[in-house]
C-alpha atoms as a PDB file:
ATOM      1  CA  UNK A   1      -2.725 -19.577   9.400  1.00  0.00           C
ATOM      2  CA  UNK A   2       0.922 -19.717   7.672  1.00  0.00           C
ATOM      3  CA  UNK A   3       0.719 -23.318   7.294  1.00  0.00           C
ATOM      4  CA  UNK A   4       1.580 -24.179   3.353  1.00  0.00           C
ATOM      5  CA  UNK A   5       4.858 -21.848   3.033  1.00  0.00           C
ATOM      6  CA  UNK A   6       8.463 -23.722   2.836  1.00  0.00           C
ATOM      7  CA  UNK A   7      11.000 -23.439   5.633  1.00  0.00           C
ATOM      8  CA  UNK A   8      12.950 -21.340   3.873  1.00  0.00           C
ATOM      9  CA  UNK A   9      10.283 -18.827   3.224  1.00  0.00           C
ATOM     10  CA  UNK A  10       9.680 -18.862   6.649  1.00  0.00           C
ATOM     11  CA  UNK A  11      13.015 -18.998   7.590  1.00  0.00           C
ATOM     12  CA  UNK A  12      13.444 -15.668   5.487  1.00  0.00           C
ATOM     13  CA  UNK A  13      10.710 -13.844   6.781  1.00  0.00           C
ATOM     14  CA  UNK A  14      11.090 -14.483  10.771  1.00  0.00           C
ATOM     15  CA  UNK A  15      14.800 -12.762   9.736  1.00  0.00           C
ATOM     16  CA  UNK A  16      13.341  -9.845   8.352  1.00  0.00           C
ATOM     17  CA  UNK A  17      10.891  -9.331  10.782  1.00  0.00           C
ATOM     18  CA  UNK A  18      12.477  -9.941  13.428  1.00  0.00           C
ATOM     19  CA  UNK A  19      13.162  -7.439  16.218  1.00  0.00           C
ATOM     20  CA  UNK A  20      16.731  -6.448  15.794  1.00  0.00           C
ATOM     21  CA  UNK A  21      16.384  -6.363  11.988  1.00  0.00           C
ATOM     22  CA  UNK A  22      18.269  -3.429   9.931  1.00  0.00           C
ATOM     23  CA  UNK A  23      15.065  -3.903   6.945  1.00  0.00           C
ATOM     24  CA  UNK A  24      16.853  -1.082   4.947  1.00  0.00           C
ATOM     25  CA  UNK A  25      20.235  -3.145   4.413  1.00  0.00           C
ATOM     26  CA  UNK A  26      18.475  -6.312   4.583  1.00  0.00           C
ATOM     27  CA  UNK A  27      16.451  -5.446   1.358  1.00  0.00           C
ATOM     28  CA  UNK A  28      19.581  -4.361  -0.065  1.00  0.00           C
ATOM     29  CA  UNK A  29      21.663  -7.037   0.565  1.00  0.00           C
ATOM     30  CA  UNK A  30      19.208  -9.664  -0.608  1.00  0.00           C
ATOM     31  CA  UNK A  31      18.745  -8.057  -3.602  1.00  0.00           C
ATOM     32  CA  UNK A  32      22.519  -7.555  -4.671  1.00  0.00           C
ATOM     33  CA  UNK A  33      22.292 -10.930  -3.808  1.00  0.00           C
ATOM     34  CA  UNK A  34      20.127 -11.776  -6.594  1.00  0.00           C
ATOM     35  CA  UNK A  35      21.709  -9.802  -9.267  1.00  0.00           C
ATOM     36  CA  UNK A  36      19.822  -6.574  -8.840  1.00  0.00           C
ATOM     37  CA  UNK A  37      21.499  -3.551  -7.846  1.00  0.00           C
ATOM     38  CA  UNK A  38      19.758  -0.535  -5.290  1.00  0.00           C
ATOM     39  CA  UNK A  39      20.711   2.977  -4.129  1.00  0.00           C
ATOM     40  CA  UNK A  40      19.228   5.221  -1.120  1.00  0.00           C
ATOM     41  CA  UNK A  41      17.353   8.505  -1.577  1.00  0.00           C
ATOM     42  CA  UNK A  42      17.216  10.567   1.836  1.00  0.00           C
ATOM     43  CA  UNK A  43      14.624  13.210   1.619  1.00  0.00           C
ATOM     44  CA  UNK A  44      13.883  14.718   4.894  1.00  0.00           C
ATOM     45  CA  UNK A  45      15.539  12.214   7.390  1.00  0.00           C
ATOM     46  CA  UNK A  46      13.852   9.534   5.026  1.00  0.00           C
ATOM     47  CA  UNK A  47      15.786   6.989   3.436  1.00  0.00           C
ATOM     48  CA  UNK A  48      13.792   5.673   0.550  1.00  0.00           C
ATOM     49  CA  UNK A  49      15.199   2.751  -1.405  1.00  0.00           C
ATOM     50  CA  UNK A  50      14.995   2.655  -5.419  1.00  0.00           C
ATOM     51  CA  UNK A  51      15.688  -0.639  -7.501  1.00  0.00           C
ATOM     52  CA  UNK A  52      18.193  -0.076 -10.249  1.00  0.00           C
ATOM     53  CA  UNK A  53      16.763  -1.456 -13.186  1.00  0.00           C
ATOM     54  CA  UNK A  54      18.856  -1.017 -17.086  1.00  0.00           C
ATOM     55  CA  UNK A  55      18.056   1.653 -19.768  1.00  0.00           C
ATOM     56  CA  UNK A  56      16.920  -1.573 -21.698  1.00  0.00           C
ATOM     57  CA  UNK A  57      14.123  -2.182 -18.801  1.00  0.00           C
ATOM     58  CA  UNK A  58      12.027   0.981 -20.539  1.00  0.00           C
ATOM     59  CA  UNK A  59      10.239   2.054 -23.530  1.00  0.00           C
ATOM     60  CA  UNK A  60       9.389   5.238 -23.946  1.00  0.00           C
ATOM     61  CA  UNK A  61       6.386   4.737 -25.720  1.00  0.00           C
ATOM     62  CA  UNK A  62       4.533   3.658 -22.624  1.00  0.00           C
ATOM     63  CA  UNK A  63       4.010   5.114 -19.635  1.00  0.00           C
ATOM     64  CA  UNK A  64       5.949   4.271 -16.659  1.00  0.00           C
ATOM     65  CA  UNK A  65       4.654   2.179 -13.732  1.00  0.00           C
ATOM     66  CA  UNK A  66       5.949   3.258 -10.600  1.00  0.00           C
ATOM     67  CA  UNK A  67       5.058   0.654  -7.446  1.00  0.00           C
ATOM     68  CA  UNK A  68       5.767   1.454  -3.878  1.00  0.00           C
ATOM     69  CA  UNK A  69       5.761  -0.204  -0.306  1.00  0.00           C
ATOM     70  CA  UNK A  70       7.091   1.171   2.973  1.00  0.00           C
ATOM     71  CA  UNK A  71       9.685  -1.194   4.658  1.00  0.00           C
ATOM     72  CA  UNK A  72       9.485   0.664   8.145  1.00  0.00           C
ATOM     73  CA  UNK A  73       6.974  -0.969  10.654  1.00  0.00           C
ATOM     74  CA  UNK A  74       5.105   0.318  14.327  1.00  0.00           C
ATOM     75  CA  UNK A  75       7.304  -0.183  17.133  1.00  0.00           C
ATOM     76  CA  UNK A  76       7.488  -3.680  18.915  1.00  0.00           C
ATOM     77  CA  UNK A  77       5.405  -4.820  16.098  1.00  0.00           C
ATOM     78  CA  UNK A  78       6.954  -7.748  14.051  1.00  0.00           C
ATOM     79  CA  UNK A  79       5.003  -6.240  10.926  1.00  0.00           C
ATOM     80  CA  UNK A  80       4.706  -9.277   9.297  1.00  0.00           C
ATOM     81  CA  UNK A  81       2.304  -8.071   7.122  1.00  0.00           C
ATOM     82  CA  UNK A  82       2.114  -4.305   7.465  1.00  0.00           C
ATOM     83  CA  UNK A  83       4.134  -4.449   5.390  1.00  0.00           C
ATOM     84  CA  UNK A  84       6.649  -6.983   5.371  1.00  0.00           C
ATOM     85  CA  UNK A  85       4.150  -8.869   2.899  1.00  0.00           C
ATOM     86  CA  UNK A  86       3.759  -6.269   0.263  1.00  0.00           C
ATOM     87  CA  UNK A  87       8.209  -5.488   0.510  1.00  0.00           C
ATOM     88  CA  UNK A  88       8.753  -9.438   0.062  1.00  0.00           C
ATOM     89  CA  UNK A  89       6.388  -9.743  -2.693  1.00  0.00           C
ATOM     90  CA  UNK A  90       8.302  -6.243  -4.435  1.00  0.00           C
ATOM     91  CA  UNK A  91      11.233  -7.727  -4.057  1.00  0.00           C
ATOM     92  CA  UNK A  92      10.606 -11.127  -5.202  1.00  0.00           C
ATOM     93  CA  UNK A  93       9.171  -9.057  -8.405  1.00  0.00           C
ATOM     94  CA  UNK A  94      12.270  -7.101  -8.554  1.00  0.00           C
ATOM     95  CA  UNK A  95      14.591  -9.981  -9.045  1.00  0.00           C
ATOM     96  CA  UNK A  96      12.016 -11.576 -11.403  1.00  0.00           C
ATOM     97  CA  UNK A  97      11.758  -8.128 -13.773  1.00  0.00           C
ATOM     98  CA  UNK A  98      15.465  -8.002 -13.445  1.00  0.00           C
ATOM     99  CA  UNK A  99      15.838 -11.866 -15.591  1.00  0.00           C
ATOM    100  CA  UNK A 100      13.541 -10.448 -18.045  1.00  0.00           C
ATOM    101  CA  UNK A 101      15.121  -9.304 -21.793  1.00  0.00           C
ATOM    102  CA  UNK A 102      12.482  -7.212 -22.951  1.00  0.00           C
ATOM    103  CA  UNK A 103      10.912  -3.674 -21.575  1.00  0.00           C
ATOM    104  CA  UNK A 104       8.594  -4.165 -18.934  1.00  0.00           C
ATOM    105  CA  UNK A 105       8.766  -0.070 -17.663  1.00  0.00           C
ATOM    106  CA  UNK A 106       8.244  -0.799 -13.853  1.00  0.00           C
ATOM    107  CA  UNK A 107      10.449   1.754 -11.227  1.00  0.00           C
ATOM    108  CA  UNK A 108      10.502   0.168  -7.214  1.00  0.00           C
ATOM    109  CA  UNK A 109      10.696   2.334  -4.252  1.00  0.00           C
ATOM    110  CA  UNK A 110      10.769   0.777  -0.853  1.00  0.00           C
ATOM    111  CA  UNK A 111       9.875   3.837   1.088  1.00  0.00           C
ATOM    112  CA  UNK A 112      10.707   4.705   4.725  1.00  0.00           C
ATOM    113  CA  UNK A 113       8.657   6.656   7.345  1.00  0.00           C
ATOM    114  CA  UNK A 114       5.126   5.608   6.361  1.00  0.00           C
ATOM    115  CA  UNK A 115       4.176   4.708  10.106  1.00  0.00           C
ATOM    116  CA  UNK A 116       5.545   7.963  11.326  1.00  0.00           C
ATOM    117  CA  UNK A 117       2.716   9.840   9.214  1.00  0.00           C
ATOM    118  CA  UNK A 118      -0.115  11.552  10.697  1.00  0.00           C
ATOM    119  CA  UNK A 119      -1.474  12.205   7.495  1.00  0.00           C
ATOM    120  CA  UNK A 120      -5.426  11.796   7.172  1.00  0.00           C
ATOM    121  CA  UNK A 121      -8.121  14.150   4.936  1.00  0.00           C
ATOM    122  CA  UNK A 122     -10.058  16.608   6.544  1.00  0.00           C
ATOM    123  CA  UNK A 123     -13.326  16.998   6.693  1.00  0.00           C
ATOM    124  CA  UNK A 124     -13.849  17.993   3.143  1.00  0.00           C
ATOM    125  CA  UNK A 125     -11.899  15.514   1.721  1.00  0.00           C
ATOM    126  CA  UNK A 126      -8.519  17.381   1.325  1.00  0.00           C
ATOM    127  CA  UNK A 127      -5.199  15.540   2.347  1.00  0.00           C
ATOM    128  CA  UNK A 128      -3.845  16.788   5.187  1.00  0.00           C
ATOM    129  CA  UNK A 129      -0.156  15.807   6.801  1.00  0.00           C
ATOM    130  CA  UNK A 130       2.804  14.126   5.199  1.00  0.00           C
ATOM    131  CA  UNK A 131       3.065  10.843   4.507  1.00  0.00           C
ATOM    132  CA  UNK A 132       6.824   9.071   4.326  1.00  0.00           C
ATOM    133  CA  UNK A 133       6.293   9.158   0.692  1.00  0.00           C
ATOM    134  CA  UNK A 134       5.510  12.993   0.864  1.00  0.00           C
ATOM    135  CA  UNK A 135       9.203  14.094  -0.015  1.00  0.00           C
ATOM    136  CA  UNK A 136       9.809  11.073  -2.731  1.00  0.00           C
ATOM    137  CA  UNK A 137       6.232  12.226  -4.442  1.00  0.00           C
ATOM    138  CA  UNK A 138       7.928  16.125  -4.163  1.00  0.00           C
ATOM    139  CA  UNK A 139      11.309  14.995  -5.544  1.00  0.00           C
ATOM    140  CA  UNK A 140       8.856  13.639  -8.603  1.00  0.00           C
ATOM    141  CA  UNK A 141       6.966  16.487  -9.047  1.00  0.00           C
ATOM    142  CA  UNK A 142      10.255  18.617  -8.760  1.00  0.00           C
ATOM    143  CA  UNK A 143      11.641  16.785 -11.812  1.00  0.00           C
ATOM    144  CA  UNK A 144       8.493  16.949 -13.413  1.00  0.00           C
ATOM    145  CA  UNK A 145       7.502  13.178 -13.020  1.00  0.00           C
ATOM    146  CA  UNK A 146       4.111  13.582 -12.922  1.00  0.00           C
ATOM    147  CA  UNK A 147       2.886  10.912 -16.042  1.00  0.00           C
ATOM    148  CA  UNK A 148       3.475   7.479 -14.208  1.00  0.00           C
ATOM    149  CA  UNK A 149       1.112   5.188 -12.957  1.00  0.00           C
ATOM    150  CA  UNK A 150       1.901   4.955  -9.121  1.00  0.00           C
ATOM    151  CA  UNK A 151       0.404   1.533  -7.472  1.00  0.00           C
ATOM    152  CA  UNK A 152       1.018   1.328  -3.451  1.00  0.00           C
ATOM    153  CA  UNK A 153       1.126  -2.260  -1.754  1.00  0.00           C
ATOM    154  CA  UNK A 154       0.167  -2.417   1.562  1.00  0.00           C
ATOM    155  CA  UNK A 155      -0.388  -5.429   3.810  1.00  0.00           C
ATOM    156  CA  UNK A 156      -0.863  -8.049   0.812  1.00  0.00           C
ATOM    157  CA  UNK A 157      -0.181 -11.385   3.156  1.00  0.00           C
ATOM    158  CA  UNK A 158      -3.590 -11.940   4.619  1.00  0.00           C
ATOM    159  CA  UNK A 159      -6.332 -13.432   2.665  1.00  0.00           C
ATOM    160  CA  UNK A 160      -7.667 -14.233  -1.333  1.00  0.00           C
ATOM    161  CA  UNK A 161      -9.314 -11.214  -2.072  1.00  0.00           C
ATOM    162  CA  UNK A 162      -7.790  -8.455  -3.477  1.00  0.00           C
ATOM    163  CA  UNK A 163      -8.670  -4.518  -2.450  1.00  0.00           C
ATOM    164  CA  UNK A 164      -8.676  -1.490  -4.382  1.00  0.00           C
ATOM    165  CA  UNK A 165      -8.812   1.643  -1.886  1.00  0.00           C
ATOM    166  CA  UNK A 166     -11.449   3.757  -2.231  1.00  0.00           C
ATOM    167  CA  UNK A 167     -10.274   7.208  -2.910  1.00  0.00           C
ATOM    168  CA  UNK A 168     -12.594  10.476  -2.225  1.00  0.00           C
ATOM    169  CA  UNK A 169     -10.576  12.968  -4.390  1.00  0.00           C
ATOM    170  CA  UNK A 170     -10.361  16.514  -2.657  1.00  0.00           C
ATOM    171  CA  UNK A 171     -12.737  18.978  -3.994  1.00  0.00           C
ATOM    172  CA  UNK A 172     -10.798  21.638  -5.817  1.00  0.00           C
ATOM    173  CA  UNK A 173      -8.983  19.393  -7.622  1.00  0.00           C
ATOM    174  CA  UNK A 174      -8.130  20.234 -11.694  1.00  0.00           C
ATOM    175  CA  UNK A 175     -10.510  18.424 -14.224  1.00  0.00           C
ATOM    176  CA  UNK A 176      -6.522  17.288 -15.723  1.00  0.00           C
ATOM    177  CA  UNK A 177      -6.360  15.320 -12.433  1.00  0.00           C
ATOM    178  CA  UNK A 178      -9.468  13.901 -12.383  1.00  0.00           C
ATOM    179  CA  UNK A 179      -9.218  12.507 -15.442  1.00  0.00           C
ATOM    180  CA  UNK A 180      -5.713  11.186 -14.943  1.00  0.00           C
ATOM    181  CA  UNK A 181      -6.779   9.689 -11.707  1.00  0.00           C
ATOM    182  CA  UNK A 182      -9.706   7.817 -13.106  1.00  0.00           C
ATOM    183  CA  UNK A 183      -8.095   6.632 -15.713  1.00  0.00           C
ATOM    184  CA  UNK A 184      -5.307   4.648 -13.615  1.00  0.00           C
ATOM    185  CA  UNK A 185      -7.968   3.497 -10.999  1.00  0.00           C
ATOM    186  CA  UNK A 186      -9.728   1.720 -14.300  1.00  0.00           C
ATOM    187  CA  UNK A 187      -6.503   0.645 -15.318  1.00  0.00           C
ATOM    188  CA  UNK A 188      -6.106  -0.606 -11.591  1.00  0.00           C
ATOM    189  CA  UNK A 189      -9.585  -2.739 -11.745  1.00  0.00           C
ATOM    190  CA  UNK A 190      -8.947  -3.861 -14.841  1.00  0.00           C
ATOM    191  CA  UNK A 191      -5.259  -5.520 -13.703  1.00  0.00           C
ATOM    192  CA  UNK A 192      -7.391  -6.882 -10.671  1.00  0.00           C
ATOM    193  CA  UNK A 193     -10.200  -8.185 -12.553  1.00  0.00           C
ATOM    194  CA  UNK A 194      -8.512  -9.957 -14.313  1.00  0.00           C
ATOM    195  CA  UNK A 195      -6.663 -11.767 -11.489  1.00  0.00           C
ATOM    196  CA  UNK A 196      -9.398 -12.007  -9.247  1.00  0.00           C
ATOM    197  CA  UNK A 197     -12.931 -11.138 -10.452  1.00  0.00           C
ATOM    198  CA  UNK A 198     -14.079 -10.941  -7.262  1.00  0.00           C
ATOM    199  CA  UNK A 199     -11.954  -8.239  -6.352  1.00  0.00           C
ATOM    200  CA  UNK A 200     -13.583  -5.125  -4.070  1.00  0.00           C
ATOM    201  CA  UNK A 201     -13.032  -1.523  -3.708  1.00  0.00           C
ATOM    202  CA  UNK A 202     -13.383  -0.247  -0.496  1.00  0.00           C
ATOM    203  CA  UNK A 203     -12.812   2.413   1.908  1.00  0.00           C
ATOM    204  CA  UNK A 204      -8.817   1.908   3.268  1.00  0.00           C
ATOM    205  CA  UNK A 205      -6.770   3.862   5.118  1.00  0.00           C
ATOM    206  CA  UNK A 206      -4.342   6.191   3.121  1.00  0.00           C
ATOM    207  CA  UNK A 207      -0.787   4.747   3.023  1.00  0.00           C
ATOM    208  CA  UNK A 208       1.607   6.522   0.705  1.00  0.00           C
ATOM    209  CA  UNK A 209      -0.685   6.926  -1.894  1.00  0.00           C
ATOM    210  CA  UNK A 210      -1.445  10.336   0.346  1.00  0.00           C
ATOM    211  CA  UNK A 211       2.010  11.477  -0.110  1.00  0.00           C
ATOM    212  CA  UNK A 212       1.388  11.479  -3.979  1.00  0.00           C
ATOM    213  CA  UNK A 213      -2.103  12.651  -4.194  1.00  0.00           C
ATOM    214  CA  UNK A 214      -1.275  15.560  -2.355  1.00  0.00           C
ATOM    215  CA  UNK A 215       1.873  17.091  -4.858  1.00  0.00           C
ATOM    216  CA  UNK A 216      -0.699  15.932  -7.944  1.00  0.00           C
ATOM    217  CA  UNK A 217       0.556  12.560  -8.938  1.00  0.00           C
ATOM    218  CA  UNK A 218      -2.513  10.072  -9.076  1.00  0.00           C
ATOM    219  CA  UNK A 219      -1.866   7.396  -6.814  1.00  0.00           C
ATOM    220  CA  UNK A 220      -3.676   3.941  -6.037  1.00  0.00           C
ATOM    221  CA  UNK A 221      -3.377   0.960  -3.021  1.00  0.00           C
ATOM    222  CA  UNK A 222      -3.974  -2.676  -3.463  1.00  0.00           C
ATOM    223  CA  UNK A 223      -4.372  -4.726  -0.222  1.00  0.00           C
ATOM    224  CA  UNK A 224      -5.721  -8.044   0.645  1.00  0.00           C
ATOM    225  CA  UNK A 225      -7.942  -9.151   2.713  1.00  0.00           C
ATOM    226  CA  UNK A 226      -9.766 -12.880   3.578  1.00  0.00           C
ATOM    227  CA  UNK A 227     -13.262 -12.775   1.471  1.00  0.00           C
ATOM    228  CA  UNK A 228     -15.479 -13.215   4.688  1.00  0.00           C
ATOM    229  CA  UNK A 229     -13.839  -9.895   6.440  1.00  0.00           C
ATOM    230  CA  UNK A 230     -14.258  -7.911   3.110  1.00  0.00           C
ATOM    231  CA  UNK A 231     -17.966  -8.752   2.514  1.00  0.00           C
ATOM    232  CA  UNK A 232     -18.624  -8.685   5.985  1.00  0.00           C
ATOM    233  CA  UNK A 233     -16.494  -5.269   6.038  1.00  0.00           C
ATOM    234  CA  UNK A 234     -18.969  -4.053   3.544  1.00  0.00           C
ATOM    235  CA  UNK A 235     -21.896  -4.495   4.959  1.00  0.00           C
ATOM    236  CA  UNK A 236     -20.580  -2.786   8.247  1.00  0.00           C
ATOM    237  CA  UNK A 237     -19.830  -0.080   5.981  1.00  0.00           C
ATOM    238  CA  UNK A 238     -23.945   0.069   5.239  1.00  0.00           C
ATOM    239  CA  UNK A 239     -25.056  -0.316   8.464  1.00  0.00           C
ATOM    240  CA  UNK A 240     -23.029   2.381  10.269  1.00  0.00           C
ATOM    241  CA  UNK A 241     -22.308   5.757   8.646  1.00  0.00           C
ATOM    242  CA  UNK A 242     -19.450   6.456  11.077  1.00  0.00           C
ATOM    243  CA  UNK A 243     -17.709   3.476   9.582  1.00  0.00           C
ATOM    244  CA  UNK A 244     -16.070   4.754   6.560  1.00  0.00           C
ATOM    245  CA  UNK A 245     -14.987   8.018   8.314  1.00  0.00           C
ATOM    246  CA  UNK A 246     -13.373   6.123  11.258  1.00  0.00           C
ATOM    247  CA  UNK A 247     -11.528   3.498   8.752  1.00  0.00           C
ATOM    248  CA  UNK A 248     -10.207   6.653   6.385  1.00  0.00           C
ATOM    249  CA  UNK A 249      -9.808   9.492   9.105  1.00  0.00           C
ATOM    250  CA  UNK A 250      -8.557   7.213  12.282  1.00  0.00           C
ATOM    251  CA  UNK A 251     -11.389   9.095  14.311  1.00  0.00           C
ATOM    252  CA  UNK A 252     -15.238   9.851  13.986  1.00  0.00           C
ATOM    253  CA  UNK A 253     -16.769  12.792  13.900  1.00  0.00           C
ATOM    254  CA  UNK A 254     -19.434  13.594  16.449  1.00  0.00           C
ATOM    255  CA  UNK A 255     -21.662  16.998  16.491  1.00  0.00           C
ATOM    256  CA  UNK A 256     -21.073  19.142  18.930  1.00  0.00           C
ATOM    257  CA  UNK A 257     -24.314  18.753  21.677  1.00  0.00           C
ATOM    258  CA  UNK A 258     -24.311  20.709  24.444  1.00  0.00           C
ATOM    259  CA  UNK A 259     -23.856  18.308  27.436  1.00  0.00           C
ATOM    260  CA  UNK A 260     -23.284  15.379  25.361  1.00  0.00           C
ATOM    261  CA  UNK A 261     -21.970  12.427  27.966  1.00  0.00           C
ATOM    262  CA  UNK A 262     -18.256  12.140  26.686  1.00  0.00           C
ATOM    263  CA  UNK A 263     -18.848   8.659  27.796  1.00  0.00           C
ATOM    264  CA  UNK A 264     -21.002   8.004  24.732  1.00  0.00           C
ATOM    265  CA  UNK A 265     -18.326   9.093  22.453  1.00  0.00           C
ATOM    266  CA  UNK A 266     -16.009   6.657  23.774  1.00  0.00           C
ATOM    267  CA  UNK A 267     -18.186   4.073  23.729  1.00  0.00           C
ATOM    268  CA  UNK A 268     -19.306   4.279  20.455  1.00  0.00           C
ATOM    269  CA  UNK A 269     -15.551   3.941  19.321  1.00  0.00           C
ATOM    270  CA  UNK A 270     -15.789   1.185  20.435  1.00  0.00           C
ATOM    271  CA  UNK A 271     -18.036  -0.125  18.557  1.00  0.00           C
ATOM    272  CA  UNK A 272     -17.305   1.080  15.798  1.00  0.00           C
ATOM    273  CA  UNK A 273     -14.023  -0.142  15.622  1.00  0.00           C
ATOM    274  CA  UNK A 274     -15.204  -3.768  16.555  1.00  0.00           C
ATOM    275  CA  UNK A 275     -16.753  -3.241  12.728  1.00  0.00           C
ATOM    276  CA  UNK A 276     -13.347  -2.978  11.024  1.00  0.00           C
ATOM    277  CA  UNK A 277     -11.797  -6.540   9.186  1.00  0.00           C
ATOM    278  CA  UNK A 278      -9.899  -8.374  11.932  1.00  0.00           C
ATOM    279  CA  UNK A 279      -6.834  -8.236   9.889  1.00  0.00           C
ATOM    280  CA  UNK A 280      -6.975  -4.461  10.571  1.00  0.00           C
ATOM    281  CA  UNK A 281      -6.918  -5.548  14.663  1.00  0.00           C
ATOM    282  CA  UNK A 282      -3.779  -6.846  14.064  1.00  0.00           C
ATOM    283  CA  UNK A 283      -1.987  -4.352  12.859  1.00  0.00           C
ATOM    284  CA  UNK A 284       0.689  -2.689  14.948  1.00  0.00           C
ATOM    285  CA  UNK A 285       0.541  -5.652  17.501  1.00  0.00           C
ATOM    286  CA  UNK A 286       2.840  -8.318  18.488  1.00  0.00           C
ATOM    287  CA  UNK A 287      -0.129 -10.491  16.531  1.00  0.00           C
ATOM    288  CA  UNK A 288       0.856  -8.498  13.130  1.00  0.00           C
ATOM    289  CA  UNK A 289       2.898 -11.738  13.031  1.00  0.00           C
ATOM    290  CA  UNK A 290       4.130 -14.797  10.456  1.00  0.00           C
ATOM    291  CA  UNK A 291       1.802 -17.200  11.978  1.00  0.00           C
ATOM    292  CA  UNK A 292      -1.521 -15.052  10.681  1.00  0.00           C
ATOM    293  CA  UNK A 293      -0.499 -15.035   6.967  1.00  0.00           C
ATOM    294  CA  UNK A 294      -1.512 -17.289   4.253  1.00  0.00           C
ATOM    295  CA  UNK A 295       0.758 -18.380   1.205  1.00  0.00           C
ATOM    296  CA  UNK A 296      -1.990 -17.660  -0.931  1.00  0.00           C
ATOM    297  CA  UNK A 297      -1.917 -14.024  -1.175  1.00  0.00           C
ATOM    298  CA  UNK A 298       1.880 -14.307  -1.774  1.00  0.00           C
ATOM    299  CA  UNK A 299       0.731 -15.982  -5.099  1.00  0.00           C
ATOM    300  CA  UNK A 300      -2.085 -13.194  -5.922  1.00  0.00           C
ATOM    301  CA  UNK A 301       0.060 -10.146  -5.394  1.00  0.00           C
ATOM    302  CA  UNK A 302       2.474 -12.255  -7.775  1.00  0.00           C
ATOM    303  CA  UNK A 303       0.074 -12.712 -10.278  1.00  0.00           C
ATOM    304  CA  UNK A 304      -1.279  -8.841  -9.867  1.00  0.00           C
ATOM    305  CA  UNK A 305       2.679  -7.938 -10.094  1.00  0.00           C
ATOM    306  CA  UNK A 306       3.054  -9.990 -13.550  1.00  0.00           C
ATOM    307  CA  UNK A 307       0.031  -8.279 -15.224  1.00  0.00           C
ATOM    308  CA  UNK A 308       1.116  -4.600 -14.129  1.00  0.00           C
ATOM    309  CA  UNK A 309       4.663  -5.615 -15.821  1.00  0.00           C
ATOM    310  CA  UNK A 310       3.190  -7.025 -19.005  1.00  0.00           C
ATOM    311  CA  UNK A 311       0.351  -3.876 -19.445  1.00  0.00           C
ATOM    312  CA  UNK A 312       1.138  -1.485 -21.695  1.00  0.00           C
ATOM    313  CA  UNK A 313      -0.554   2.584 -22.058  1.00  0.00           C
ATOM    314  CA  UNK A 314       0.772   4.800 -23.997  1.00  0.00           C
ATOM    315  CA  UNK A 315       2.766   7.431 -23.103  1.00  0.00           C
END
C-alpha cells in the first residue's frame, strides 16, 4: 500500500513517525506553523494538547463537539497508523476549521498516554482502569463539561470503510446516560452514513473513549478498516463467541474445568486471534508502518471531519 500520496505527505509523515520524534512539539510546531495556536494540559504525568480555537469559533446554541486522538505510540513501533493517521488527519482539520469565518463549535485534544492504559471492562461490562484520557475526561467532569459530543479517532489510515465501535454500556448506568449516549451514537451513524453508507459498527477495542465513559461523558470511536477485513471480521465475530470478548477485553474467558490442559487455552488464543482484521496484526509492530496505509482513508476521515464541523444539535 501507500502508493498514491505526494512526497511531501510522505516526507511529513516518515518525520513524525520516525524514531527519535518529539510528536508533542512536533504537533505544536506545525500547527503554529499554520496559523493555529496550542497549549499543554498535564494531568497526572500526562501532557494532553488542546487546539486554541477564537470565541468566534462557537455558538452557544449548539452543542459542542469535542474530537480526540492520542499522539503517543507502543515502543519501537513507528505508529504510522495507531495513531499517527487519526493526529494528521486532526490536525489537517485544525488548520482547515481555523480559515473558517463562521461557528463551526469543534474543541481538539491530542491526548497523551493512551498506550500506557490497561484499561478494559470486566466481565459485566463495567470499565475498569484508566485510560490516558481518564484525567482530561475528570478535568471535564470537574468543570461540569458533561453536554459535548466526544468523537475518538483511532487508526483512520488503513482502508475505505469506516467503523463505529460497538459500545456495551455498563449495567448500572442512569437512564440520563443512556439516553445521552444513544443519542450521539445516532448522531455518529448518521455523520457516517452519510459519508460512507456502507459504514459498520463493530466490536473495537476501547481507546479513550473509556476514559470518558467511565466519569459519565458519552463517548464514541471511528476507525477504518479495508472492506474485505471488516466483513470478513464480522463473520468471525458469528462463528466464534470468544471473538468479541478477546477483541474488547485483550483476553478470553475460559471456565474453570478441573484438569483442563492449559495447553488448550493457549492454543485456542491462537486461533482466535488469527480471526481479528490484519490491520489489527499490525499494530504495535515495526509493520504499523507508512508503507501499509492508503491515501484513501486520509480523504474519508476528511470528509467525516467536514460533516461533524458543519452538524448542528442544539444545546
Amino acid at each position: 500500500m501507500a502508493s498514491g500520496f505526494s512526497k511531501d505527505f510522505a516526507k511529513f509523515y516518515t518525520e513524525f513517525t520516525a524514531k527519535n520524534c518529539n510528536r508533542k512539539n512536533f504537533i505544536q510546531q506545525y500547527l503554529l506553523e499554520n496559523g493555529v495556536e496550542t497549549s499543554v494540559i498535564q494531568i497526572a504525568g500526562r501532557e494532553h494538547i488542546h487546539v486554541i480555537f477564537p470565541s468566534s469559533s462557537y455558538n452557544p446554541q449548539f452543542k459542542i463537539k469535542t474530537l480526540i486522538a492520542h499522539y503517543d505510540r507502543a515502543p519501537d513501533s513507528p505508529g504510522a497508523n495507531d495513531n499517527s493517521s487519526s493526529v494528521i488527519s486532526l490536525m489537517n482539520y485544525a488548520i482547515r476549521l481555523g480559515r473558517l469565518k463562521e461557528a463551526h463549535n469543534v474543541r481538539i485534544f491530542f491526548t497523551d498516554g493512551e498506550e500506557l492504559s490497561d484499561a478494559v471492562p470486566d466481565a459485566k461490562g463495567s470499565l475498569i482502569g484508566k485510560m490516558g484520557a481518564f484525567g482530561l475526561a475528570a478535568l471535564f467532569k470537574k468543570l461540569g463539561i458533561t453536554n459535548d459530543d466526544v468523537y475518538v479517532f483511532d487508526c483512520t489510515g488503513r482502508g475505505t470503510l469506516p467503523v463505529l465501535g460497538e459500545t456495551i454500556l455498563p449495567e448500572k448506568v442512569s437512564p440520563d446516560f443512556a439516553k445521552r449516549f444513544t443519542a450521539l451514537e445516532s448522531r455518529a451513524k448518521k455523520i457516517l452514513n452519510t459519508v460512507s453508507p456502507d459504514f459498520m459498527t463493530l466490536p473495537i477495542s476501547y481507546s479513550d473513549n473509556a476514559g470518558f465513559l467511565i466519569c459519565g461523558i458519552p463517548a464514541v470511536v471511528i476507525t477504518m478498516l479495508p472492506k474485505d477485513e471488516a466483513e470478513a471480521y464480522s463473520l468471525n465475530l458469528l462463528k466464534c463467541k470468544e471473538l468479541k470478548s478477546f477483541v474488547t477485553r485483550h483476553k478470553i474467558e475460559f471456565p474453570e474445568i478441573k484438569g483442563e490442559n492449559p495447553d488448550h487455552k493457549i492454543l485456542k488464543e491462537f486461533e482466535v486471534r488469527d480471526l481479528i482484521p490484519v490491520t489489527w496484526k499490525l499494530f504495535h509492530s515495526d509493520k504499523d508502518s507508512f508503507e501499509s496505509l492508503t491515501p484513501e482513508s486520509f480523504e474519508i476521515t476528511a470528509r467525516i471531519l467536514d460533516y461533524l464541523a458543519a452538524s448542528k444539535t442544539l444545546a
